[in-house]
Protein backbone atom coordinates (compact mmCIF):
# COMPACT_ATOMS: atom_id res chain seq x y z
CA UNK A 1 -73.02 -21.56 56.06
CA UNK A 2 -75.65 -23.64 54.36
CA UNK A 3 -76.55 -26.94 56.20
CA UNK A 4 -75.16 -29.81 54.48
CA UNK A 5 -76.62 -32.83 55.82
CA UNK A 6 -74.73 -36.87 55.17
CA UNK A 7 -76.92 -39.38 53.78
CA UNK A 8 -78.43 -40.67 57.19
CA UNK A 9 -78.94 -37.66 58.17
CA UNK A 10 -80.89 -36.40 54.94
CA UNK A 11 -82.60 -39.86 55.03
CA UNK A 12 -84.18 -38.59 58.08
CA UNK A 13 -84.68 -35.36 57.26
CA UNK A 14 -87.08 -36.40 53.93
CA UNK A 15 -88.32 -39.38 56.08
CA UNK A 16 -90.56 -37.03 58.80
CA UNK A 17 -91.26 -34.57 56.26
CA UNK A 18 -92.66 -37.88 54.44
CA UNK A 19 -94.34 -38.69 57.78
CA UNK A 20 -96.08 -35.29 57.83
CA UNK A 21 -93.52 -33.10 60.08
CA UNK A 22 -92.75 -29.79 60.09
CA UNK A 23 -88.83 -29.59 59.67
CA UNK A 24 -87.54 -25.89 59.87
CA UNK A 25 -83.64 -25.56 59.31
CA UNK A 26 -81.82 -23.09 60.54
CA UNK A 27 -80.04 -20.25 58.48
CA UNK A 28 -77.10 -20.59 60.78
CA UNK A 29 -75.73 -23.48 63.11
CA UNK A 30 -75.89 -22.78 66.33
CA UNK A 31 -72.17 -23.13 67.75
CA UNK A 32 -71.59 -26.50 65.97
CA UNK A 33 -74.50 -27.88 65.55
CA UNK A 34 -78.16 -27.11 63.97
CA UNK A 35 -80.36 -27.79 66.04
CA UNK A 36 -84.04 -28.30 63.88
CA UNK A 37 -87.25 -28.21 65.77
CA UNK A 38 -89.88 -30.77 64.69
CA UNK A 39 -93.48 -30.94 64.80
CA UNK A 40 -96.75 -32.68 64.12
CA UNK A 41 -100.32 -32.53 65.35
CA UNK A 42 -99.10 -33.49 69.07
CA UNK A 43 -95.78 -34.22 68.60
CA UNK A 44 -92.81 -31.88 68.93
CA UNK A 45 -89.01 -32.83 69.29
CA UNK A 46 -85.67 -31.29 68.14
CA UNK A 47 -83.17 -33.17 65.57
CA UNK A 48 -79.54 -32.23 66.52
CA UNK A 49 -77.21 -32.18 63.07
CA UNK A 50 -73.40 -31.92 63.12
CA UNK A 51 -72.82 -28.36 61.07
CA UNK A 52 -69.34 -29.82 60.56
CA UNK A 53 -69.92 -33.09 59.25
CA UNK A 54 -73.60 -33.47 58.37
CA UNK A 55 -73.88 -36.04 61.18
CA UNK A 56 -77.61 -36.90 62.58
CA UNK A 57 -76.62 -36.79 66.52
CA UNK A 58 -79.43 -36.76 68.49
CA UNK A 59 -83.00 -36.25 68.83
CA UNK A 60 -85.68 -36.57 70.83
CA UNK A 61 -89.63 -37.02 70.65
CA UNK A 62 -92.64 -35.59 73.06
CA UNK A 63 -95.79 -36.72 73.24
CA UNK A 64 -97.74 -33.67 74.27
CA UNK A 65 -101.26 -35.49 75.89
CA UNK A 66 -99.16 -37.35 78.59
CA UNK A 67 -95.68 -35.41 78.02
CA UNK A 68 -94.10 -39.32 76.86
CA UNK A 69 -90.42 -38.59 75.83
CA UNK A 70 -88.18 -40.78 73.93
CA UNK A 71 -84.53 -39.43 72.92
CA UNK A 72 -82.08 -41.71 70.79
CA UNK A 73 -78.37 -40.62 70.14
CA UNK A 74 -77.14 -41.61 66.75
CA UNK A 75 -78.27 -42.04 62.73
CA UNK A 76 -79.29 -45.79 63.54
CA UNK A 77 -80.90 -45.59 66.64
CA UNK A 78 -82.80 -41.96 65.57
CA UNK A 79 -83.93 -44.54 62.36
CA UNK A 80 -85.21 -47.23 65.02
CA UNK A 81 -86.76 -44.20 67.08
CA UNK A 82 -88.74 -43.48 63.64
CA UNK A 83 -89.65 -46.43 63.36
CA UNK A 84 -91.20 -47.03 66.76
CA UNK A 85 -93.20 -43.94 66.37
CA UNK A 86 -97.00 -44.51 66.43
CA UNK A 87 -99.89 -42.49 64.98
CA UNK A 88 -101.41 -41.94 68.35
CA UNK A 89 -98.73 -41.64 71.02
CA UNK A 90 -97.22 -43.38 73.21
CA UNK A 91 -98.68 -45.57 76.59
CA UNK A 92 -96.89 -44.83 79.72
């Protein structure tokens, strides 16, 4: 089953590949979700997508340098999370 992401959760999607991550989907969901691992220069994270609905659920961010992790549940608050995200990393 193909994933078919909702409009938030495409949004995303194109919005770090935009932003210069790698965004590998799946073949297959993984019980009911797809669960995409994300990465760029020293960031890494994993973006959690509904296979049912094409929902964005979760995802969450790591810093490696300092190991900084921020997680946000949700289309909006994975948008905000985006849009927090600095070139450089994060301050403890």
């Amino acid at each position: 089953m193909p994933m078919s992401p909702n409009r938030t959760a495409l949004q995303i999607i194109n919005r770090l590949r935009r932003d210069g991550f790698t965004v590998t989907i799946p073949d297959e969901p993984y019980r009911r979700v797809y669960s995409i691992p994300l990465s760029r220069g020293m960031y890494f994270g994993e973006l959690v997508v509904s296979a049912d609905k094409g929902r964005a659920l979760r995802m969450s961010m790591t810093w490696q340098p300092n190991m900084t992790n921020r997680k946000a549940i949700g289309g909006s608050h994975i948008i905000g999370l985006l849009n927090t995200l600095p070139d450089h990393g994060w301050q403890n």
